[in-house]
N, C-alpha and C. Protein backbone atom coordinates (compact mmCIF):
# COMPACT_ATOMS: atom_id res chain seq x y z
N UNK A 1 -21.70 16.37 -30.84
CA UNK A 1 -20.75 15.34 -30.48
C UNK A 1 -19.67 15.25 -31.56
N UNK A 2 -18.57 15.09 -31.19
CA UNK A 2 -17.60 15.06 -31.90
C UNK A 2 -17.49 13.83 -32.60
N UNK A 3 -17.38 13.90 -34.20
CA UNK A 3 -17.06 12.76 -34.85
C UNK A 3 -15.66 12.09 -35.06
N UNK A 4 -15.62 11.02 -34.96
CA UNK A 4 -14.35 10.29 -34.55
C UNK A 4 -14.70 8.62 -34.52
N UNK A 5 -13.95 7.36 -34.67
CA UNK A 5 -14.34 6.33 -34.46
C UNK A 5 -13.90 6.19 -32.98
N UNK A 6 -14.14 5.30 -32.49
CA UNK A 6 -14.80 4.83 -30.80
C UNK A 6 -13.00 4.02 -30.33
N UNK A 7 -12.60 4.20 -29.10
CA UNK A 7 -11.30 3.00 -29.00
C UNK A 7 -12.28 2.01 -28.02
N UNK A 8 -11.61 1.21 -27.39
CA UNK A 8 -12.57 0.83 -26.11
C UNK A 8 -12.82 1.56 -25.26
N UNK A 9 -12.14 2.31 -24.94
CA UNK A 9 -12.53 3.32 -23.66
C UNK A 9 -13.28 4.54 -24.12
N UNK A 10 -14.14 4.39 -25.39
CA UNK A 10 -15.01 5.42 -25.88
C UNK A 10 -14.29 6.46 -26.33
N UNK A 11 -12.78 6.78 -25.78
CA UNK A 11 -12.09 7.98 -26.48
C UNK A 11 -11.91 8.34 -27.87
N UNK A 12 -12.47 9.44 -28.66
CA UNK A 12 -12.71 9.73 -29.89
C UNK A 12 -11.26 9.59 -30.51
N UNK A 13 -11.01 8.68 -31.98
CA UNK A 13 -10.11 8.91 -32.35
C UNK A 13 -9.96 10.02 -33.47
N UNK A 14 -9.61 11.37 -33.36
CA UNK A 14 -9.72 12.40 -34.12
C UNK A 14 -8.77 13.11 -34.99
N UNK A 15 -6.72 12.63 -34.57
CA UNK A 15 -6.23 12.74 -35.14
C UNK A 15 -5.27 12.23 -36.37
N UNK A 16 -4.87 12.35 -37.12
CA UNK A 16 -3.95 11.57 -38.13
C UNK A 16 -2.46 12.19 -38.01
N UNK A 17 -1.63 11.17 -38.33
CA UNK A 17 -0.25 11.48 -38.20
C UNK A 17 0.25 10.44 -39.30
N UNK A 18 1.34 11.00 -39.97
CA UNK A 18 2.01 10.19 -41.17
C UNK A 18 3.50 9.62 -41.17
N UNK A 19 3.51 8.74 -41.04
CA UNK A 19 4.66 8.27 -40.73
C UNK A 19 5.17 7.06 -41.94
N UNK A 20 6.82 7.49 -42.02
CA UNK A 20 7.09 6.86 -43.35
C UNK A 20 7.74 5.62 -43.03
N UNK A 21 7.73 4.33 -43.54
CA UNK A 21 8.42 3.53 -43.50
C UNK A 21 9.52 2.88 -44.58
N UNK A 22 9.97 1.99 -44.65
CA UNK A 22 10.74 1.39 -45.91
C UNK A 22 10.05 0.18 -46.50
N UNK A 23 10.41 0.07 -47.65
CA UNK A 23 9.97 -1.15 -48.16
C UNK A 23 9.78 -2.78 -47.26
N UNK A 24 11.17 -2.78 -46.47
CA UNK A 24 11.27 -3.97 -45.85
C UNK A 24 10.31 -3.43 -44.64
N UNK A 25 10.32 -2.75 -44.02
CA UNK A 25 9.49 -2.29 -42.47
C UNK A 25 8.04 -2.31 -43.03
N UNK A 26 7.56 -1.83 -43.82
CA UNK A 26 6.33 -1.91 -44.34
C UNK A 26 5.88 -3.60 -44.44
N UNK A 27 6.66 -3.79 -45.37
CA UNK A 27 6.61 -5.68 -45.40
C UNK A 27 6.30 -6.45 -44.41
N UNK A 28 7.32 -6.17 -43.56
CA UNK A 28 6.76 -6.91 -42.03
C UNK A 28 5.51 -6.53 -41.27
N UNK A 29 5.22 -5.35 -41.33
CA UNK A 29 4.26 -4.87 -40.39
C UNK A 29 2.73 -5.67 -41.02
N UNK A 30 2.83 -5.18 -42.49
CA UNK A 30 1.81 -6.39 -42.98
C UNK A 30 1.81 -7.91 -43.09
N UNK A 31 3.17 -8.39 -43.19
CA UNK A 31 3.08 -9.81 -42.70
C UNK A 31 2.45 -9.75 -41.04
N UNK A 32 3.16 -9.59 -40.19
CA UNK A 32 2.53 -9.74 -38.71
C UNK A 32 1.16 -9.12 -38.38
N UNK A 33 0.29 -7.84 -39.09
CA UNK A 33 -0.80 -7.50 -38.99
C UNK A 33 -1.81 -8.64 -39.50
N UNK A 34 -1.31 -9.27 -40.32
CA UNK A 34 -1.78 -10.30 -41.26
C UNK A 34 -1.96 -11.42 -40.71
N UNK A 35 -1.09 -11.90 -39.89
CA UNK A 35 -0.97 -13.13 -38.80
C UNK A 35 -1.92 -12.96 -38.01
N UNK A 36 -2.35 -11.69 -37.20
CA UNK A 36 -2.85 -10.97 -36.06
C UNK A 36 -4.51 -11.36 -36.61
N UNK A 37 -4.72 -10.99 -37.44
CA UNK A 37 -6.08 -11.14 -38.44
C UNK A 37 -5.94 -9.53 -37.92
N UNK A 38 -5.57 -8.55 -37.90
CA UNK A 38 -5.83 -7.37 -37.66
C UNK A 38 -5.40 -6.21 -38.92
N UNK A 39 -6.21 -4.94 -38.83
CA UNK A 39 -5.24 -4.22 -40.08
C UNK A 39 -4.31 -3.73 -39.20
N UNK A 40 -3.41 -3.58 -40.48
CA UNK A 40 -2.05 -2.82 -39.90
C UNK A 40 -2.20 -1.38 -39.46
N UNK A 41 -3.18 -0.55 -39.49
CA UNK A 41 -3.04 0.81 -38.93
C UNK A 41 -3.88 0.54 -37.07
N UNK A 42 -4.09 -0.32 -37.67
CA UNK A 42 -4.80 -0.51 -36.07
C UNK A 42 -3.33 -1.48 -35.28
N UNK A 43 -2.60 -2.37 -35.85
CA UNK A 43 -1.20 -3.03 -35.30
C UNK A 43 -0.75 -1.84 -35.36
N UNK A 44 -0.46 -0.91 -36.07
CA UNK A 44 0.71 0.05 -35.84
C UNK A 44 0.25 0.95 -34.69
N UNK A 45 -1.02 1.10 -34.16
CA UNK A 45 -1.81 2.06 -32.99
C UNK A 45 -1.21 1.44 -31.94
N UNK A 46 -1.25 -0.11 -32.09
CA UNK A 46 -1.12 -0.99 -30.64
C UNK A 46 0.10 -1.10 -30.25
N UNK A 47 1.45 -1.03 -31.41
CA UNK A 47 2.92 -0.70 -31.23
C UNK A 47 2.96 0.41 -30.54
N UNK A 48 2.46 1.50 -31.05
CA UNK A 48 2.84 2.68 -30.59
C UNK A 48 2.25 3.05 -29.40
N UNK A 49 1.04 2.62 -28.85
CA UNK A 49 0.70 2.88 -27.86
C UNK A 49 1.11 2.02 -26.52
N UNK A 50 1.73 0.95 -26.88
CA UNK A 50 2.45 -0.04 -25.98
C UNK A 50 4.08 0.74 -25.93
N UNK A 51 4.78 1.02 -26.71
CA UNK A 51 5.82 1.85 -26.84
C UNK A 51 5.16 3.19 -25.77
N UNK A 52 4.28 3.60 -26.33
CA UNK A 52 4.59 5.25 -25.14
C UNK A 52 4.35 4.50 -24.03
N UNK A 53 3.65 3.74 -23.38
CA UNK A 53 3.58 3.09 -21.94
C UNK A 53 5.08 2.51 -21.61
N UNK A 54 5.61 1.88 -22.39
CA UNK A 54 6.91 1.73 -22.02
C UNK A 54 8.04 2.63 -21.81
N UNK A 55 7.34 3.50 -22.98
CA UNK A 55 8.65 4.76 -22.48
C UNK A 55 7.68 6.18 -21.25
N UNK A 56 6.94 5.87 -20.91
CA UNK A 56 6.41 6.78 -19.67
C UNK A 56 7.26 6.33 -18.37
N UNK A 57 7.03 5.20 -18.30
CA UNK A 57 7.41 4.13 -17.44
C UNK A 57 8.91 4.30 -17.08
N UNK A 58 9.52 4.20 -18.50
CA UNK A 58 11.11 4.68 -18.78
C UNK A 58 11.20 6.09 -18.09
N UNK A 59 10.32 7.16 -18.39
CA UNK A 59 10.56 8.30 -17.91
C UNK A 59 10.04 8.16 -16.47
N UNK A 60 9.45 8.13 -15.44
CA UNK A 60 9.21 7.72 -14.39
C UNK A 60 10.79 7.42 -13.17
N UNK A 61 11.55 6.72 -14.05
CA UNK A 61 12.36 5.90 -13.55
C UNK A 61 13.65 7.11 -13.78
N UNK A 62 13.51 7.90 -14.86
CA UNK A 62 14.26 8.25 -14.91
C UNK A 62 15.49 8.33 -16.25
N UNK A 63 15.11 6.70 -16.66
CA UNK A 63 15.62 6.13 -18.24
C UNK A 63 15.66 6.64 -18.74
N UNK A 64 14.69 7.26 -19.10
CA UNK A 64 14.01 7.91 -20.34
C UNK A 64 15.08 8.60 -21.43
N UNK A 65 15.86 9.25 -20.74
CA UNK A 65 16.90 10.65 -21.23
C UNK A 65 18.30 9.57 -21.51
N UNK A 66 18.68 8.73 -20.50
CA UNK A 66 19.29 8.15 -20.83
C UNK A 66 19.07 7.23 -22.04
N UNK A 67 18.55 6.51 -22.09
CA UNK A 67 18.23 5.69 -23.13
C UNK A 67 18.32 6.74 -24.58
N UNK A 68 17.77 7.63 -24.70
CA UNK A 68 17.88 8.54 -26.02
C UNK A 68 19.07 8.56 -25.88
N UNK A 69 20.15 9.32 -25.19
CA UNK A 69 21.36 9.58 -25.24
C UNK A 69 22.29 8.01 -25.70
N UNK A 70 21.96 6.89 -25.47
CA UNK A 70 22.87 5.63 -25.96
C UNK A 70 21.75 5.62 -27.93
N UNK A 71 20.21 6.06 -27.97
CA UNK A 71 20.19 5.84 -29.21
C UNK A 71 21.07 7.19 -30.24
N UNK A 72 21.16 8.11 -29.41
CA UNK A 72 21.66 9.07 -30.18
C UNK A 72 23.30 8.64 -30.71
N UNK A 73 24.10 8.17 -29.52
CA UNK A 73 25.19 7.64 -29.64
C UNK A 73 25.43 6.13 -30.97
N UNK A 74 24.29 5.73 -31.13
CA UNK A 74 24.69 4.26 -32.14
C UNK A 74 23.94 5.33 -33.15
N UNK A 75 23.15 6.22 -33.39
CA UNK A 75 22.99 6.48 -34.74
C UNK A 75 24.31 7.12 -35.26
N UNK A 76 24.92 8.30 -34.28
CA UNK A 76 26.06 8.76 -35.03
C UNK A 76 27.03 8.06 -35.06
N UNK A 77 27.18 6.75 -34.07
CA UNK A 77 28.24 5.97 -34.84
C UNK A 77 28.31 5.16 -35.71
N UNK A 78 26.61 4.94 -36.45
CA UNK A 78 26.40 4.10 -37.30
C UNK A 78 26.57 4.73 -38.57
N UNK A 79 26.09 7.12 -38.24
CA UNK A 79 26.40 7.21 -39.63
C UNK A 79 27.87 8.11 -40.00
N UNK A 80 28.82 7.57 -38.93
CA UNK A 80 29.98 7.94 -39.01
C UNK A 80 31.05 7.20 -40.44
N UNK A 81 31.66 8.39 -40.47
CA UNK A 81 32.26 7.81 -42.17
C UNK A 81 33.34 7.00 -41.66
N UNK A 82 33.84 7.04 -40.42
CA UNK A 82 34.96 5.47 -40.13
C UNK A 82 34.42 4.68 -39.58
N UNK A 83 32.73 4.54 -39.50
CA UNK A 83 32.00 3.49 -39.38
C UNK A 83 33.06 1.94 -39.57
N UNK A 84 33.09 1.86 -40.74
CA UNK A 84 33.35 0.55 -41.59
C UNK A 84 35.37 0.11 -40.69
N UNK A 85 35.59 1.29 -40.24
CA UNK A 85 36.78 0.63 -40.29
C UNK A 85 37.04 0.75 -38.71
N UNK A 86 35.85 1.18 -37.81
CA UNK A 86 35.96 0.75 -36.52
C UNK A 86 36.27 -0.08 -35.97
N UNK A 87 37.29 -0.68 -35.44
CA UNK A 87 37.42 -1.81 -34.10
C UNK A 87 37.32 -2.20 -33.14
N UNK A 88 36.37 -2.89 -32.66
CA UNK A 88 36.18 -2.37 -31.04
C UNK A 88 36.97 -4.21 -30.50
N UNK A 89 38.14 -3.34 -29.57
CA UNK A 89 39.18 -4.26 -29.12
C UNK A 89 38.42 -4.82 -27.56
């Protein structure tokens, strides 16, 4: 039998993935894990696994592609160098 800890639905949890945050994003996640009485790697499982149901759902519909394409659009205009002197009339 494969070793792994248990979710509710008995599915083995077997992999790790590393993901970096910032000082302030880190901060919060342990304030609100903290509220939760929960640890934060188990809050950060329940984000992310509520996120892919939302974005399946998104893809289903069709969203999915769209929605990347408007985040792709505010990152490069956020890390555009006439950022600062944009106007939107």
């Amino acid at each position: 039998m494969a070793k792994g800890r248990k979710t509710i639905d008995n599915e083995k949890i077997n992999n790790n993935l590393t993901i970096r945050f910032s000082d302030r994003e880190l901060a919060e996640i342990e304030e609100l894990s903290e509220e939760l009485g929960i640890p934060k790697t188990r809050f950060i499982r329940n984000l992310t696994l509520s996120g892919l149901a939302d974005a399946k759902a998104l893809n289903k519909i069709g969203a999915l592609k769209g929605a990347k394409k408007l985040i792709d659009f505010k990152e490069r205009l956020l890390n555009s160098s006439n950022y600062k002197t944009l106007e939107i009339v």
